[in-house]
Protein backbone atom coordinates (compact mmCIF):
# COMPACT_ATOMS: atom_id res chain seq x y z
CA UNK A 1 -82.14 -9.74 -107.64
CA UNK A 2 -79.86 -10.40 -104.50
CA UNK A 3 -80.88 -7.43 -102.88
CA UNK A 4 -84.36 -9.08 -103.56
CA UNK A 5 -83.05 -12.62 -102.25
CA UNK A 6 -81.63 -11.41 -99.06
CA UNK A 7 -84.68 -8.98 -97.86
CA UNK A 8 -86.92 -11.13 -98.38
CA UNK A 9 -84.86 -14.67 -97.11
CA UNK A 10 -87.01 -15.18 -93.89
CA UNK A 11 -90.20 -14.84 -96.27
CA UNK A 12 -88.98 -17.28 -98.96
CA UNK A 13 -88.64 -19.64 -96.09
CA UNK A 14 -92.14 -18.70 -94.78
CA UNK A 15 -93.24 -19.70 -98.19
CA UNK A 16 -92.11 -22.98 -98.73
CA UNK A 17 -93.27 -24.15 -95.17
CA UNK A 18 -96.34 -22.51 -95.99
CA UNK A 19 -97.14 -24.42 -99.26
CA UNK A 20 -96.12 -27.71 -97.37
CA UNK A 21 -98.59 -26.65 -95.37
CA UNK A 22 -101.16 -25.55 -98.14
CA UNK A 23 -100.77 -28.36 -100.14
CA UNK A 24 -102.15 -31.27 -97.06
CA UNK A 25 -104.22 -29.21 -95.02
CA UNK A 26 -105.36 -26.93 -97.95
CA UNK A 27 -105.92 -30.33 -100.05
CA UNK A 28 -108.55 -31.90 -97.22
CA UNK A 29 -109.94 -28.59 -96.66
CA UNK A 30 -110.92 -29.40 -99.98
CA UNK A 31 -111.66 -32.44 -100.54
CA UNK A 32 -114.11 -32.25 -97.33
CA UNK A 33 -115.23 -28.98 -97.76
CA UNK A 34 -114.31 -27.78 -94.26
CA UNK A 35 -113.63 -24.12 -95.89
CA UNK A 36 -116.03 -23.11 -94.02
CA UNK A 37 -114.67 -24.82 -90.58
CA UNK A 38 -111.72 -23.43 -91.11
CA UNK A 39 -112.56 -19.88 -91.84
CA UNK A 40 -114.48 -20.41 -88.69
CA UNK A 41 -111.20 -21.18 -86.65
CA UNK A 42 -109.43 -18.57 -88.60
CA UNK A 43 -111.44 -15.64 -87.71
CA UNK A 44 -112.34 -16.80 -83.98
CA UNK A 45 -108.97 -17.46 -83.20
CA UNK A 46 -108.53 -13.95 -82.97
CA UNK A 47 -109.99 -13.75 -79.85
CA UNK A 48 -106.40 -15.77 -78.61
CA UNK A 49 -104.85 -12.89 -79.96
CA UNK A 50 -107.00 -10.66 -77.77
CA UNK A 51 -106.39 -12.27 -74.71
CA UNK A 52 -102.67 -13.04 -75.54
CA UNK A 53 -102.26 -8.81 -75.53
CA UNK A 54 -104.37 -8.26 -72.93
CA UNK A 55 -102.65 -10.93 -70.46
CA UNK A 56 -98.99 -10.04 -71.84
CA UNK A 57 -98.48 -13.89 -73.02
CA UNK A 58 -97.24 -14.58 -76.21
CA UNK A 59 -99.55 -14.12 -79.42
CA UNK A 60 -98.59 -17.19 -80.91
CA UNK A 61 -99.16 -19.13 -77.82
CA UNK A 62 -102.16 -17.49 -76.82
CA UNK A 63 -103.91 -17.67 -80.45
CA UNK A 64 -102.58 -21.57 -80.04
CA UNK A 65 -104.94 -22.70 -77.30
CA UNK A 66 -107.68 -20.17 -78.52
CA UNK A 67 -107.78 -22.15 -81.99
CA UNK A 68 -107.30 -25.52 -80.73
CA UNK A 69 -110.27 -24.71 -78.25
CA UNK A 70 -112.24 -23.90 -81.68
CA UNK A 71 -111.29 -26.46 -83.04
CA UNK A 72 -112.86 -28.89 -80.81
CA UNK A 73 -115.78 -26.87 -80.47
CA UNK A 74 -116.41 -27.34 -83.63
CA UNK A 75 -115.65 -30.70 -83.87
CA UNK A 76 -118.35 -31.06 -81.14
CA UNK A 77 -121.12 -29.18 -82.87
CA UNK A 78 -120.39 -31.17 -86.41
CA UNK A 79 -120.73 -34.28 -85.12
CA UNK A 80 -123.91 -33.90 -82.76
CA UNK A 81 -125.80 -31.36 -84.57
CA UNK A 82 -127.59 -31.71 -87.92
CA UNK A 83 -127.98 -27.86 -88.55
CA UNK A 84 -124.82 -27.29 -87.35
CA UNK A 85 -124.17 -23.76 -89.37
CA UNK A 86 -126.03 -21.36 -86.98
CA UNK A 87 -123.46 -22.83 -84.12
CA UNK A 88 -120.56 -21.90 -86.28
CA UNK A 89 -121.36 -18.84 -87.47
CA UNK A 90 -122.46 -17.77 -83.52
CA UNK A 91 -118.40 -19.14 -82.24
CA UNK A 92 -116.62 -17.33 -85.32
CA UNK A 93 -118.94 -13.89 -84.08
CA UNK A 94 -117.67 -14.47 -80.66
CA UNK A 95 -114.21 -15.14 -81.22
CA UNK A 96 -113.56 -11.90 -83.13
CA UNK A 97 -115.67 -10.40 -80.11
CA UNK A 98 -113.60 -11.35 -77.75
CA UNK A 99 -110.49 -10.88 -79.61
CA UNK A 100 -112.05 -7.28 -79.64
CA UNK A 101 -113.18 -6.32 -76.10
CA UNK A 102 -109.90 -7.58 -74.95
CA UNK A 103 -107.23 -5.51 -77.60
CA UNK A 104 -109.90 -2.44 -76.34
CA UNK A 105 -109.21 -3.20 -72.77
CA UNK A 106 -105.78 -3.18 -73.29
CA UNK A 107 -103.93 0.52 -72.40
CA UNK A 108 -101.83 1.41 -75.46
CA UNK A 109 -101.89 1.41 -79.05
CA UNK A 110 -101.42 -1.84 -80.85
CA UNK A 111 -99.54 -1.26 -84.51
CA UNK A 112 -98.96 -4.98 -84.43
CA UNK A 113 -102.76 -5.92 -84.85
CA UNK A 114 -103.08 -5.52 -88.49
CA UNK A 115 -100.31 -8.22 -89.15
CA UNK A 116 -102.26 -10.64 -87.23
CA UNK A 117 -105.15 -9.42 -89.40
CA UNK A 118 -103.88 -9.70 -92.82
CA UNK A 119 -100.36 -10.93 -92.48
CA UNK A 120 -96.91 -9.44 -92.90
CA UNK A 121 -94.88 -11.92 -94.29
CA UNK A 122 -91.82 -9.45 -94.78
CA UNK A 123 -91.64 -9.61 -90.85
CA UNK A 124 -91.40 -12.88 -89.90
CA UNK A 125 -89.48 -13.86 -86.90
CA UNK A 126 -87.22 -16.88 -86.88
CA UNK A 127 -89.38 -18.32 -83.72
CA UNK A 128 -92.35 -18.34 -85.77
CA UNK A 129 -90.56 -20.33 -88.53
CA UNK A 130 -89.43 -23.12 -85.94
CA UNK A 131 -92.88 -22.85 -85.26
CA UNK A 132 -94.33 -23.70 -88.65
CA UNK A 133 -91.96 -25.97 -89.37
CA UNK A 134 -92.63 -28.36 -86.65
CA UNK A 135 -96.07 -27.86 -87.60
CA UNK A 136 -95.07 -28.78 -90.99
CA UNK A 137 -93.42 -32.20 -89.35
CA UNK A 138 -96.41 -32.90 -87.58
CA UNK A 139 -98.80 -32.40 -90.85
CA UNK A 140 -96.38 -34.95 -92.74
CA UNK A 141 -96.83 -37.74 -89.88
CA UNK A 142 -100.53 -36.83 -89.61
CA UNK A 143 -100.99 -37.85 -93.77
CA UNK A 144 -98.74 -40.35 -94.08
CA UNK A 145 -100.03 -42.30 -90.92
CA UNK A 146 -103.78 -41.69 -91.85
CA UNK A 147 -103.60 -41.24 -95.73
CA UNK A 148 -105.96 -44.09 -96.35
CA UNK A 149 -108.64 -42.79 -93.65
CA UNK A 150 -108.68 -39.63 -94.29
CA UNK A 151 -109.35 -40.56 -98.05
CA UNK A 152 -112.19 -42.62 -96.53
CA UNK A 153 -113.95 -40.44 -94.48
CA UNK A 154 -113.49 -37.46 -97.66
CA UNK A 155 -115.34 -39.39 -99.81
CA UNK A 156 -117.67 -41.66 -97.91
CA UNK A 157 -118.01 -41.71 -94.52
CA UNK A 158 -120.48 -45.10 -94.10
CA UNK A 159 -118.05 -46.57 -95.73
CA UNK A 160 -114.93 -45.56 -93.32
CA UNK A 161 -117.23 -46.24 -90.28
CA UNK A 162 -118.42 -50.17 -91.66
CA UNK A 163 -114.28 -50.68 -92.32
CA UNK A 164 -114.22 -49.53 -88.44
CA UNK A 165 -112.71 -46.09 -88.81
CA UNK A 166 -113.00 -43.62 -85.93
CA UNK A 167 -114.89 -41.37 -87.68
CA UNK A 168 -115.31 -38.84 -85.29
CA UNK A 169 -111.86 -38.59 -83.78
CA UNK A 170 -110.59 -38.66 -87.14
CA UNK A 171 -112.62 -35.68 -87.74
CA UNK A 172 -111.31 -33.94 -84.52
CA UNK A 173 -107.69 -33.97 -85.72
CA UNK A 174 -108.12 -32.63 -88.82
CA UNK A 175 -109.66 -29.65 -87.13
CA UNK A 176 -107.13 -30.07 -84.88
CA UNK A 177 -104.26 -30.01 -87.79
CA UNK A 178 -106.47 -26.99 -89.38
CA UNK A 179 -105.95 -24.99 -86.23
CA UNK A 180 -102.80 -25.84 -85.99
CA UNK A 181 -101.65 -24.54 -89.57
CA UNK A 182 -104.19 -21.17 -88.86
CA UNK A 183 -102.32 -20.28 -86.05
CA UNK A 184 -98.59 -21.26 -88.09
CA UNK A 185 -100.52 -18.98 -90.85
CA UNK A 186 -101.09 -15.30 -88.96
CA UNK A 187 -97.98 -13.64 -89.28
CA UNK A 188 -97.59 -14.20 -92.76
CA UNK A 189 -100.73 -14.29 -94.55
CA UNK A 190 -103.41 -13.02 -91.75
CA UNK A 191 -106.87 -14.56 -90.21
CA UNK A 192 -108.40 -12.63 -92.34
CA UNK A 193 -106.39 -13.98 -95.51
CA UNK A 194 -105.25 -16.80 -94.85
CA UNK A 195 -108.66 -19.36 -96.21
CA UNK A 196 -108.40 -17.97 -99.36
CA UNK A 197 -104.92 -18.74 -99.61
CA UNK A 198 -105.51 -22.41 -98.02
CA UNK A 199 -108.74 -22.76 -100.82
CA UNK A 200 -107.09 -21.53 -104.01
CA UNK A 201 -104.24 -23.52 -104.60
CA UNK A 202 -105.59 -26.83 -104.27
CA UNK A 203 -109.24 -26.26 -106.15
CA UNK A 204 -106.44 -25.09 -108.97
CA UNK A 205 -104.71 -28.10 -108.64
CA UNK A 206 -108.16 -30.69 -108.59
CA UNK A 207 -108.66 -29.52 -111.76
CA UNK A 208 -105.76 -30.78 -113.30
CA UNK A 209 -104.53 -33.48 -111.50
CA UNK A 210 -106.59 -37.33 -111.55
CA UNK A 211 -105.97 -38.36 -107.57
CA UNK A 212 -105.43 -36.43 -104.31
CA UNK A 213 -101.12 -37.50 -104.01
CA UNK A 214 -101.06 -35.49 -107.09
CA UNK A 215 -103.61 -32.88 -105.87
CA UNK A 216 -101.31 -32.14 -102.73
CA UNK A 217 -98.28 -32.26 -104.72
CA UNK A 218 -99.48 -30.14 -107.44
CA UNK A 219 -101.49 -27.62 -104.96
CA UNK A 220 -98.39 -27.24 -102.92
CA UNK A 221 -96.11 -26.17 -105.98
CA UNK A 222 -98.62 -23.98 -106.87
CA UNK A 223 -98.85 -21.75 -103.07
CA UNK A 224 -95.17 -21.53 -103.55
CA UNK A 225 -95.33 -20.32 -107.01
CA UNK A 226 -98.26 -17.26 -105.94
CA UNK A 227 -96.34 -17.05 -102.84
CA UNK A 228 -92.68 -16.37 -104.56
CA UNK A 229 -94.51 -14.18 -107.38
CA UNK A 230 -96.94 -11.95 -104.70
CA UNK A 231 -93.66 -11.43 -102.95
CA UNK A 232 -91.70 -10.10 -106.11
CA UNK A 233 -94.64 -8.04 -107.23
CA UNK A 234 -94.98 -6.41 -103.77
CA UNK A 235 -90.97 -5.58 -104.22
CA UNK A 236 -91.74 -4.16 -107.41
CA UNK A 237 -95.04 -1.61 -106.82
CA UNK A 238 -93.92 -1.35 -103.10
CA UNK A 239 -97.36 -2.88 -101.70
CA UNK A 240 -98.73 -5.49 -99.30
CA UNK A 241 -97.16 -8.53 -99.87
CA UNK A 242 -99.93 -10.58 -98.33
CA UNK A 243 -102.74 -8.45 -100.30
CA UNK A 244 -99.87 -9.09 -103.29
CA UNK A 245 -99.85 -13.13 -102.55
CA UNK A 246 -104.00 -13.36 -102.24
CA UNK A 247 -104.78 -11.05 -105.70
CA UNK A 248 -101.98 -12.67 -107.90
CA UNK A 249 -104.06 -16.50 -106.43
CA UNK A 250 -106.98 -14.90 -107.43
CA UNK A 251 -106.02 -14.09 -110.57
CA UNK A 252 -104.95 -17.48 -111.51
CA UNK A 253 -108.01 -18.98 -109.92
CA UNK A 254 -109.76 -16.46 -112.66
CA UNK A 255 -107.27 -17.57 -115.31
CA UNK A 256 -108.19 -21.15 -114.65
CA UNK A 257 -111.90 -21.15 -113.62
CA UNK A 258 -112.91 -22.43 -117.42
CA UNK A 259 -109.75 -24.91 -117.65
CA UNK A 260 -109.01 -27.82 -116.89
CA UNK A 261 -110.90 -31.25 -115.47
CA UNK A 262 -114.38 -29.16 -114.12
């Protein structure tokens, strides 16, 4: 067990950051069923990562812009269009297109691309867990500042814009916060991975739990749980620990699909 602890120290860190990060962002994904939105970020932001290789900038910082970028385009779009999907659908195609052309018109061969795929949470650096940490900061100012808003707009938003609520720039920054946590997500979990890792924990969590303090608090404890257990599991057989993380969330999700509130 401490040979366990110490290989996989940077990734039990990754974890806990990562179900702070779960249990807010994961929560409102939820609660205002912007799965879609954000699956929409997470696959077009790979078309930062593109350009980030191509260019020689870094990934992370590259991927950064590229998502925040989606994330207002999106913002856009929702808020001016009524059929709104086809737009989505047609930036999530062109992000990964871009991501694409660009890794292709890059000389070399890229090993690194299928982390920012699926994830490799075993690998780590320490930069990107300064990284998600302050993102972790920023998602604890952006609740506990807006909590009452944000619980507003969720569940009615005529309601949040007759009490004079911004409706539409509180909309932005949650796609902004979204993007944000995507982009804190790719080394460990993947673009490809990473919604269903954001989705399960907290639709667990709803089902059991009677108001959304107890959702996050609940759906947070519960990412760290899969998170700890995909990583021991992925010791044991010697597999993917992000594939590890996402099956062991799905099986719960199967274990509790009958249970519960629903």
């Amino acid at each position: 067990m401490g040979e366990f602890i110490e290989l996989f120290s940077n990734s039990f860190i990754a974890s806990i950051l990562l179900s702070v990060a779960i249990a807010i962002i994961g929560s409102l994904m939820l609660l205002n069923r912007y799965n879609y939105l954000g699956a929409a970020i997470a696959h077009g932001s790979y078309g930062g990562v593109g350009l980030a290789i191509y260019f020689g900038i870094p990934v992370l910082f590259g991927a950064t812009l590229f998502a925040l970028l989606l994330a207002l385009g999106l913002a856009y779009i929702t808020l001016r269009e009524s059929r709104y999907d086809i737009l989505i659908s047609l930036l999530w195609a062109v992000g990964m297109s871009v991501g694409i052309i660009f890794v292709d018109l890059t000389p070399g061969y890229h090993t690194d691309l299928l982390a920012y795929l699926f994830g490799d949470i075993l690998m780590v650096p320490k930069s990107d867990l300064f990284f998600m940490a302050l993102v972790d900061v920023g998602l604890l100012i952006f609740i506990f500042l807006l909590y009452n808003q944000l619980l507003a707009l969720a569940y009615d938003r005529e309601f949040a814009l007759l009490r004079g609520i911004r409706v539409g720039v509180l909309h932005t920054l949650t796609l902004v916060m979204i993007a944000l946590t995507i982009v804190m997500s790719i080394r460990s979990i993947g673009l490809i991975l990473v919604i269903a890792l954001f989705s399960i924990p907290p639709y667990i969590a709803e089902k059991f739990t009677g108001s959304f303090k107890t959702m996050m608090i609940a759906s947070g404890f519960i990412a760290l749980f899969l998170m700890i257990f995909g990583l021991w599991a992925a010791y044991l057989f010697d597999i993917s620990a992000s594939a590890s993380i996402i099956l062991c969330a799905a099986a719960l999700f199967l274990i509790t699909y009958h249970k519960g509130r629903r």
